[in-house]
C-alpha atoms as a PDB file:
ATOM      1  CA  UNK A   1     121.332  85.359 107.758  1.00  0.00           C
ATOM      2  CA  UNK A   2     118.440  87.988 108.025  1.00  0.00           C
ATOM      3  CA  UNK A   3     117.016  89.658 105.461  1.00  0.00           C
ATOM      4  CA  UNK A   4     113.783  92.095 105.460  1.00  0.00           C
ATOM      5  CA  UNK A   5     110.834  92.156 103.531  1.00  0.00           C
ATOM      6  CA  UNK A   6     110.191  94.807 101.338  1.00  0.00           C
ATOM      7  CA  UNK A   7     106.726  96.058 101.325  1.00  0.00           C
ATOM      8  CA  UNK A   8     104.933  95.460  98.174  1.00  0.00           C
ATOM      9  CA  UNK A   9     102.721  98.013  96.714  1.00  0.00           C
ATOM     10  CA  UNK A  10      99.815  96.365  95.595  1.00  0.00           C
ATOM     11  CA  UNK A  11      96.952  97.085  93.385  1.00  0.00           C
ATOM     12  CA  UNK A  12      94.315  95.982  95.429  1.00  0.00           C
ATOM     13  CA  UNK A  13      94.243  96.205  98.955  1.00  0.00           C
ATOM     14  CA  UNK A  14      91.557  94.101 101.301  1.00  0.00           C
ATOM     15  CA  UNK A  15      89.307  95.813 104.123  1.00  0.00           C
ATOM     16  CA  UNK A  16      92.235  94.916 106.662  1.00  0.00           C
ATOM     17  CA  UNK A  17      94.697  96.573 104.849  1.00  0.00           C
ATOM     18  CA  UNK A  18      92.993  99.484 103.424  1.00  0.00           C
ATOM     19  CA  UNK A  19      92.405 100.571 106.937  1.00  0.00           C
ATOM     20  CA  UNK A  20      95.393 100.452 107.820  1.00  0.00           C
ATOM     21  CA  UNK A  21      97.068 102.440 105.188  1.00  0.00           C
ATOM     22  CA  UNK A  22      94.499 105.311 106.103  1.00  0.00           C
ATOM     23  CA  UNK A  23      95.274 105.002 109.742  1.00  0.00           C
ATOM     24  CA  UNK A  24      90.948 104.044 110.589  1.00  0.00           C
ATOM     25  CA  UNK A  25      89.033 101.233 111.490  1.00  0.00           C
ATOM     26  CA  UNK A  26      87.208  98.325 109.570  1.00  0.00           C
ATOM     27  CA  UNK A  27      84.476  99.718 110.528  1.00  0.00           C
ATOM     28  CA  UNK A  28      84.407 103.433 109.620  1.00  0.00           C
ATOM     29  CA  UNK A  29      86.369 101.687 105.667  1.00  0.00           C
ATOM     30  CA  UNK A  30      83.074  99.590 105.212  1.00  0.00           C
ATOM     31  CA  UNK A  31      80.981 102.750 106.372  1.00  0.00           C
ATOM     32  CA  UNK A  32      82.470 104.589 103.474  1.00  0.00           C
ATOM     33  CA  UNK A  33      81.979 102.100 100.910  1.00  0.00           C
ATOM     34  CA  UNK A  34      78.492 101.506 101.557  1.00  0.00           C
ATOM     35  CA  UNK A  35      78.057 105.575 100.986  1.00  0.00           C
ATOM     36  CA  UNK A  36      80.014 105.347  97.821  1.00  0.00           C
ATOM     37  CA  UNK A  37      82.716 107.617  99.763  1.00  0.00           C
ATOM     38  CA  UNK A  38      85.256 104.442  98.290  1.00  0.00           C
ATOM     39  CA  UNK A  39      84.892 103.233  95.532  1.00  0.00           C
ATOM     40  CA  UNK A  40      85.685  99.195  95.671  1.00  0.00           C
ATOM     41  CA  UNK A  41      85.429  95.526  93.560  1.00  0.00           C
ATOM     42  CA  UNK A  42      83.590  92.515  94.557  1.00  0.00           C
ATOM     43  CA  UNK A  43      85.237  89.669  93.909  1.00  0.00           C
ATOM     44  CA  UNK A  44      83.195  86.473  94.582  1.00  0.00           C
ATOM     45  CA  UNK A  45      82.256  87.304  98.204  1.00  0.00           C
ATOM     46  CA  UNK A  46      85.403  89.597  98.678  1.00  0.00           C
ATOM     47  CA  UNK A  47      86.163  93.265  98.609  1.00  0.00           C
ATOM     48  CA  UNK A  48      89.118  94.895  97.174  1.00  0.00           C
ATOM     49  CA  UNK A  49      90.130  98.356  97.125  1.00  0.00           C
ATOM     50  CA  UNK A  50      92.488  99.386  94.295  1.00  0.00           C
ATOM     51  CA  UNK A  51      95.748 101.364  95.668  1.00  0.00           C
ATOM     52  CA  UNK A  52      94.669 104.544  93.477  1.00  0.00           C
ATOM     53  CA  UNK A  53      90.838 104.927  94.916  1.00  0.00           C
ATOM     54  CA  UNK A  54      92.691 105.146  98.407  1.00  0.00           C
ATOM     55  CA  UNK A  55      94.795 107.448  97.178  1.00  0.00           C
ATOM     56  CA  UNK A  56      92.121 109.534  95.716  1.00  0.00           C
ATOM     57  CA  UNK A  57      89.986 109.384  98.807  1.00  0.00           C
ATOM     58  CA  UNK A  58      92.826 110.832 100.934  1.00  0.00           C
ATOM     59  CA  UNK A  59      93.688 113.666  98.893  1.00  0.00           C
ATOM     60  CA  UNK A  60      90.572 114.852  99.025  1.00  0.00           C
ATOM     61  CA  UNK A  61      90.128 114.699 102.504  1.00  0.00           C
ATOM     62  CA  UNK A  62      89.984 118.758 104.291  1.00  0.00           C
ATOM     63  CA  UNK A  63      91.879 120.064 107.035  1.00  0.00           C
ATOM     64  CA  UNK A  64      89.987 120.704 110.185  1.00  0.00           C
ATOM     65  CA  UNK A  65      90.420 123.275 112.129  1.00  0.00           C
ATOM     66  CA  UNK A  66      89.462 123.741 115.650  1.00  0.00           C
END
């Protein structure tokens, strides 16, 4: 039998998978914490990112144009 996994839709999202769901590197995420760009929790020695400061960030991203 085969069954899928549904994604769950967290609250708080890790480095990893924060960049990820906004399609950039590790990198470029921790770049944007350290300016305050995205907002995030310390947890002991860990960083979390809650589901609705990602969301915020990217809707307030501009278009670009060429």
């Amino acid at each position: 039998m085969t069954t899928t996994a549904q994604p769950v839709d967290r609250v708080l999202y890790t480095v990893k998978a924060a960049a990820e769901l906004l399609s950039l590197s590790r990198s470029t995420v921790y770049e944007l914490m350290a300016a305050g760009d995205l907002p995030f929790v310390k947890l002991g020695r860990a960083r979390r990112i809650k589901r609705a400061d990602i969301d915020r960030f990217a809707a307030q991203l501009q278009p670009q144009s060429i």
